[in-house]
Structures are given as C-alpha cells and as structure tokens.
Protein backbone atom coordinates (compact mmCIF):
# COMPACT_ATOMS: atom_id res chain seq x y z
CA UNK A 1 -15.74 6.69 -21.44
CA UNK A 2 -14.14 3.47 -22.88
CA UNK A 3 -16.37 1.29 -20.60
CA UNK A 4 -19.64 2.54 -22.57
CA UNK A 5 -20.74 0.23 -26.01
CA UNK A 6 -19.83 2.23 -28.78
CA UNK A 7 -23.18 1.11 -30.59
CA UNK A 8 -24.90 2.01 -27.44
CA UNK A 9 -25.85 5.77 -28.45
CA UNK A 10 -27.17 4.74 -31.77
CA UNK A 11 -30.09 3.00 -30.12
CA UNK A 12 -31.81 5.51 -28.17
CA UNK A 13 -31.03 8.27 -31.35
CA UNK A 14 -32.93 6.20 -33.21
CA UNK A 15 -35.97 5.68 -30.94
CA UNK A 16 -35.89 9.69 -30.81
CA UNK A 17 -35.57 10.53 -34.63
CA UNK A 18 -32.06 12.22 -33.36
CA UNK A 19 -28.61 11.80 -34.91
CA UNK A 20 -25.60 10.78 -33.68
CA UNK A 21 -22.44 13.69 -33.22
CA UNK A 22 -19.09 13.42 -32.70
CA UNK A 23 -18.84 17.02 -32.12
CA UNK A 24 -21.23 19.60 -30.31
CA UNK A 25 -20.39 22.50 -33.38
CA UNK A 26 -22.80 22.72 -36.30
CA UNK A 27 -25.82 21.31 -34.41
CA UNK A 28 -29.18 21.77 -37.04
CA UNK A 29 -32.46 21.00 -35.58
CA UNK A 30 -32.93 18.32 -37.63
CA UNK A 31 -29.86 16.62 -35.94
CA UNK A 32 -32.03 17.02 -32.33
CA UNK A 33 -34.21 13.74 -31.11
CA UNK A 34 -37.43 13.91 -29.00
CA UNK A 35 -39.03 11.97 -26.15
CA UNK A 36 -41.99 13.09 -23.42
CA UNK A 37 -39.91 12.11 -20.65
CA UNK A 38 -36.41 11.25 -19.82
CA UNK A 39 -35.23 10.47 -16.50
CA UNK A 40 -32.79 9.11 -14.34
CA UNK A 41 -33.69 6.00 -12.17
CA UNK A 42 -32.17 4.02 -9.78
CA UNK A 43 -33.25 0.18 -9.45
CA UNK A 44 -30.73 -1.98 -7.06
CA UNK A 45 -27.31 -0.58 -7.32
CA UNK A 46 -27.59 0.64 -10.67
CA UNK A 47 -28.68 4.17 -11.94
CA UNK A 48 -30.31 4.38 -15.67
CA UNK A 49 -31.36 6.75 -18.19
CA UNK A 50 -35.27 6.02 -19.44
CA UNK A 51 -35.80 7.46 -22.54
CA UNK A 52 -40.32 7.70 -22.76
CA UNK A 53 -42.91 8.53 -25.39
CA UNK A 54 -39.68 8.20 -28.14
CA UNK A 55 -41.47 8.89 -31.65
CA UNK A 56 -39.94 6.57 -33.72
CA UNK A 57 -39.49 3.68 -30.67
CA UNK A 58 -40.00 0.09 -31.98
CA UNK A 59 -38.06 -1.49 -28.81
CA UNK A 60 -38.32 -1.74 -25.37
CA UNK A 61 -36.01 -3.04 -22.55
CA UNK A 62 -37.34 -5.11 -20.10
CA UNK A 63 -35.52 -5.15 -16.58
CA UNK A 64 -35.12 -8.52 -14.77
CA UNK A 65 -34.73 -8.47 -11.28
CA UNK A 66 -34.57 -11.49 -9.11
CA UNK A 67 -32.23 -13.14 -5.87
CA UNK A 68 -30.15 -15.38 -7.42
CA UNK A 69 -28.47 -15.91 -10.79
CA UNK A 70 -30.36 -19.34 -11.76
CA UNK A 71 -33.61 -17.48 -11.47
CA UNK A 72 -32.87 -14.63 -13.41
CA UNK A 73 -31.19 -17.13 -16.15
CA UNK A 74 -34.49 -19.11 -15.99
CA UNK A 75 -36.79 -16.07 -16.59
CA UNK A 76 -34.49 -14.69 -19.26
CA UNK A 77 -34.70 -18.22 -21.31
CA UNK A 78 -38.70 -18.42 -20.71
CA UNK A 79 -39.02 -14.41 -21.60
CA UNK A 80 -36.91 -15.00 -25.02
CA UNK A 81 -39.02 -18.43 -25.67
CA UNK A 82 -42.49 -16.40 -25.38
CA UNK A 83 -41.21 -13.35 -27.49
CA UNK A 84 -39.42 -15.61 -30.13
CA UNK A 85 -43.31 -18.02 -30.28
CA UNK A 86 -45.06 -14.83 -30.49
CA UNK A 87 -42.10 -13.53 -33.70
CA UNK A 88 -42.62 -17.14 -35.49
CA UNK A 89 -46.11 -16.74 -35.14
CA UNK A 90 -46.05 -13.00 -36.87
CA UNK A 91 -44.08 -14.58 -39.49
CA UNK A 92 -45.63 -18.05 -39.97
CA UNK A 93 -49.12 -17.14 -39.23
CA UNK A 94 -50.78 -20.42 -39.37
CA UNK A 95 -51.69 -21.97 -36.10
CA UNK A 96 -52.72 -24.79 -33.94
CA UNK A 97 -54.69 -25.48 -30.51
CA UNK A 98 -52.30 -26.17 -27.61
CA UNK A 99 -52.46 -27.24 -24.98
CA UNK A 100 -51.76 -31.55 -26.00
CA UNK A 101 -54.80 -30.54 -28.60
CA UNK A 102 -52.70 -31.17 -32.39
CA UNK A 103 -50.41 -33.94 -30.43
CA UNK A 104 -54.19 -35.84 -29.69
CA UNK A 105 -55.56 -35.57 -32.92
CA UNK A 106 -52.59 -36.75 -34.79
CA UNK A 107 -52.21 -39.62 -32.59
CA UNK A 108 -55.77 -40.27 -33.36
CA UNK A 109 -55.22 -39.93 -37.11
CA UNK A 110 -52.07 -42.01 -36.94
CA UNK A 111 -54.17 -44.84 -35.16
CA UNK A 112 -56.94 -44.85 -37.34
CA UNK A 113 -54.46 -45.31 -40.21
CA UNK A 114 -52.75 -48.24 -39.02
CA UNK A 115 -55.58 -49.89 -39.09
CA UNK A 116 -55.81 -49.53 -42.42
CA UNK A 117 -51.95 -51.68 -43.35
CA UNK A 118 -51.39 -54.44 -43.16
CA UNK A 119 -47.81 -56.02 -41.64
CA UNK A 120 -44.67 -54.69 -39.35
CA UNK A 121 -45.65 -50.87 -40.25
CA UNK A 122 -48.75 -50.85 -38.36
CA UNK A 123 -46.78 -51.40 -35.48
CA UNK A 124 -44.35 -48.42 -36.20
CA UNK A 125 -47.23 -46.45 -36.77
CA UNK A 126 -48.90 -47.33 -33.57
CA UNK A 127 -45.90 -46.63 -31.75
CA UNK A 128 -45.68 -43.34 -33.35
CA UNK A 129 -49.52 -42.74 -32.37
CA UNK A 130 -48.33 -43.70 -28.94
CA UNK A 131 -45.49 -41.35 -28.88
CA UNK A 132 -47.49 -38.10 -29.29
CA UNK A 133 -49.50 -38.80 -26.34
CA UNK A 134 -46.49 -38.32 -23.98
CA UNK A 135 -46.87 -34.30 -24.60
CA UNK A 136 -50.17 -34.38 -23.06
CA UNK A 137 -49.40 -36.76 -20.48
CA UNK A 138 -45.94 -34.76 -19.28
CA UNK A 139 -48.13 -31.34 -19.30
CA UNK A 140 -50.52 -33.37 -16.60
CA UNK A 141 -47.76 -34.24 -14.68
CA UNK A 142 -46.14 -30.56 -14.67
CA UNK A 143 -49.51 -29.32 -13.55
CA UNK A 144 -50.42 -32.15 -11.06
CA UNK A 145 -52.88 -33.20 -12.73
CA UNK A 146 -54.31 -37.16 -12.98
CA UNK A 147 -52.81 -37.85 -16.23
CA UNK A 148 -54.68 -40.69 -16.97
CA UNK A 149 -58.12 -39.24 -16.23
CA UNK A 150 -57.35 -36.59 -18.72
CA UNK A 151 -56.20 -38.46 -21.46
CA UNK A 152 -59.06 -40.76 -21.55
CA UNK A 153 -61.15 -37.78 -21.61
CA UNK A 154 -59.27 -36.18 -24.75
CA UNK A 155 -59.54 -39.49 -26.91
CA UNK A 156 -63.20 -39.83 -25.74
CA UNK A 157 -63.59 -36.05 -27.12
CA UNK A 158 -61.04 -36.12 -30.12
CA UNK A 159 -63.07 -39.31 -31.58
CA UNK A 160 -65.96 -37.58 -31.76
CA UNK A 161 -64.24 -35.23 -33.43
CA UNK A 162 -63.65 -32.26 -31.43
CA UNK A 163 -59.99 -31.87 -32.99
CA UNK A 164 -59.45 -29.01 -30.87
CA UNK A 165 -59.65 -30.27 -27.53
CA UNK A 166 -56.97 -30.09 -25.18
CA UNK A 167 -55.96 -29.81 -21.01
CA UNK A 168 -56.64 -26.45 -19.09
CA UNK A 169 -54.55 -26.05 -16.66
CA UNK A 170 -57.34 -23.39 -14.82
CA UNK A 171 -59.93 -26.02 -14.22
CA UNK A 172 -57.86 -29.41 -14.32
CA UNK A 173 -60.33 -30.60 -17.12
CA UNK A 174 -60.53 -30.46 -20.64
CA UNK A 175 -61.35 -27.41 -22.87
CA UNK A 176 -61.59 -26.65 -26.61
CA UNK A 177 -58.12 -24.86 -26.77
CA UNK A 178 -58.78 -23.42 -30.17
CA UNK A 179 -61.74 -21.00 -28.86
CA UNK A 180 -59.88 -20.32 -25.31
CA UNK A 181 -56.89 -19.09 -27.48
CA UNK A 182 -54.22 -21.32 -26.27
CA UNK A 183 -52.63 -21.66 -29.95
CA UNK A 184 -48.98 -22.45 -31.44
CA UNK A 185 -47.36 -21.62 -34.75
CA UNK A 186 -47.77 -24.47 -36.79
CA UNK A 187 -44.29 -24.30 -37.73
CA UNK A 188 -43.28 -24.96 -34.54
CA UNK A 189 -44.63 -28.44 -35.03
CA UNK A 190 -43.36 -29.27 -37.55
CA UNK A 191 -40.49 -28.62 -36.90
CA UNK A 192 -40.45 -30.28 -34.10
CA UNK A 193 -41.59 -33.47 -35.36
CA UNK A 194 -39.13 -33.09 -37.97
CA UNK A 195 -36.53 -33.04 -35.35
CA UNK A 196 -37.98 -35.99 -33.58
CA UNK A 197 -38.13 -38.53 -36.64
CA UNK A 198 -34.82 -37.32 -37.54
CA UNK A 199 -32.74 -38.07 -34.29
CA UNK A 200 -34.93 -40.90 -33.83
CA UNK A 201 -33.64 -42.70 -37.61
CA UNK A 202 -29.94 -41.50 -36.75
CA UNK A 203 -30.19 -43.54 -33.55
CA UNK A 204 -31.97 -46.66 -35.26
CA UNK A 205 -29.20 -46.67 -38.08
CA UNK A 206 -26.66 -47.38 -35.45
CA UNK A 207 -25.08 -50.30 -35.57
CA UNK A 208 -22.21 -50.40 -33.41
CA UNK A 209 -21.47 -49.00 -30.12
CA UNK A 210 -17.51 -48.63 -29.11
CA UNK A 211 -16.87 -48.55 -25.71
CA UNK A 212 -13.50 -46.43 -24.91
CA UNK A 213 -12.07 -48.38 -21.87
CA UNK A 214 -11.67 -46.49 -18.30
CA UNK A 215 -8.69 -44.32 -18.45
CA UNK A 216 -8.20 -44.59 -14.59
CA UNK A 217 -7.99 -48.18 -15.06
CA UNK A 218 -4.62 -49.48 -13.20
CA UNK A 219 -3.12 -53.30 -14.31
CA UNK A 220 -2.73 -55.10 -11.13
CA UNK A 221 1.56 -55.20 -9.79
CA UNK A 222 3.56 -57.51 -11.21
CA UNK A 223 3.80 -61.21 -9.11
CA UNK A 224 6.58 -61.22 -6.35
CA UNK A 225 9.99 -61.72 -7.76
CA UNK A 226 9.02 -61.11 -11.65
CA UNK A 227 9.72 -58.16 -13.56
C-alpha cells in the first residue's frame, strides 16, 4: 500500500533476525525472522501488529494514550526528556545529587570564595552564588513546599559539609540525594551553566536597544481647509 513507510518493514525484520523480500520466490530459511508471539491488537480506533520475545530486539514502542492533544504532547516531551537523561548518562557517566543538591554546594563554594577578593567581583560572584539558589527554591514552589524553610535547612546542612544534600519531595524535608539515588549527568550541568553565563554576557554586552515604531500607528487628519 502507498500509505505504509517504506522503512517501516525493515524495523521489525531486524528485531526478528529476518530479511527483507521483494518477492515471495527463492525464500531460504535463513531469510525467515522469529518472535514468541505476534498478534493483532486493537487499542482506540486503531488495530496493530505486536511483534514479542524478537531475538535480536533492542527497541521498544511505547503507546501514549490520553484525552486531549496537549496532554499527550506534554507526556511525549517529559517521556523523551527522561530517556534522553538516562542516554547522556550511559554516555557521560559521571554524576551528581539532584534534587537542588550540586546547585547548593556551588553556591556555597561561590560564597565562600568571594570572600576571599577583594573589589566589584565579589559582588558578581555573590550574585552568581545567589543565582543557583533559585533551582532549589522553584523545585519548592512546584512541590508546595515552604521554600524558605528548606533552603535554610540545605545551607545549615551543606556548611557542614554534607555536599550531597538536597529537597525530597516524599517527605517535604531534606535528604542526602546522593544515597537516595536522585542523580544527574554531570554534563547536564555544565552545560547548562554554560548556557546560562553565555546568554547572560550576550545580554550584558548590549548596548543599544532600537525600538521599531507601531506599524498601526495613524498621523492625526490634516487641519480643516489645508491639504
């Protein structure tokens, strides 16, 4: 059928060790594909094939369902987030605690070393320090929780030097995220805070703003009796 993806067959042959024909003659054995089940399902209005127990599988699909279009958008974009954290961290596998854990401790380190210089830049750095506390504090306020109580416990805790300590959303309290497993590729920091310093010198070398006038702007009629 001309509606069907050409590269469509190619997948499931190659979760079954079979190969793809153009033509049913001259079939070998070794052309034939294997799975322990295959069956034909119907979910909503739409019928599909599940291919199960394929030998040579290293996919899955993964069926979202929901009532409107926004929600299934939203749970696609969070689904591809987790399984492109969980790729990074395969690749990159250095990691941090979650959780508002790294963004505390730097902000810690970042204080402690402006203390330590003397004019303007310990007031950038400061700032900075300042800065990284807004992850924590936002993740409060998605959960509910009393942002300030937490914070003041997690700079109590991180200058004792428990680097690891960050929010749990389970309890509404403070846990050591490193030993609960709540982790993050490294990378994904630094990137991050790459980004960050990055857009945040673009906007301080700017200068000059130009302001384009209003379009719908109409000049007022012409006096009485002029042209």
């Amino acid at each position: 059928s001309s509606g069907i993806n050409a590269e469509w067959p190619l997948r499931p042959g190659k979760a079954c060790g079979g190969t793809v024909l153009t033509t049913v003659n001259d079939i070998r054995p070794s052309d034939m594909g294997e799975c322990d089940k295959f069956e034909e399902i119907q979910i909503g209005n739409e019928r599909y094939n599940v291919f199960k127990g394929c030998p040579k599988a290293k996919t899955c699909t993964i069926i979202l369902r929901g009532g409107a279009e926004q929600f299934i958008d939203e749970t696609e974009r969070s689904l591809h987030d987790a399984i492109m954290i969980v790729r990074r961290a395969l690749k990159n596998d250095a990691i941090v605690a979650g959780g508002g854990a790294i963004e505390m401790e730097l902000s810690k380190e970042l204080r402690n070393h402006a203390k330590t210089i003397h004019g303007k830049e310990q007031l950038l750095i400061t700032a900075y320090a300042k800065a990284l506390e807004v992850i924590p504090l936002q993740l409060c306020d998605n959960a509910g929780f009393d942002a300030t109580t937490i914070l003041n416990k997690l700079r109590q805790q991180h200058a004792e030097g428990k680097m690891w300590m960050g929010m749990d959303i389970t309890t509404e309290d403070i846990v050591d995220n490193y030993e609960a497993c709540v982790w993050e590729p490294s990378i994904v920091k630094i990137n991050a805070l790459t980004a960050a310093c990055e857009a945040c010198c673009t906007i301080l070398s700017i200068d000059e703003t130009v302001k384009n006038p209003n379009s719908n702007y109409k000049p007022p009629n012409a006096l009485p009796g002029r042209m």
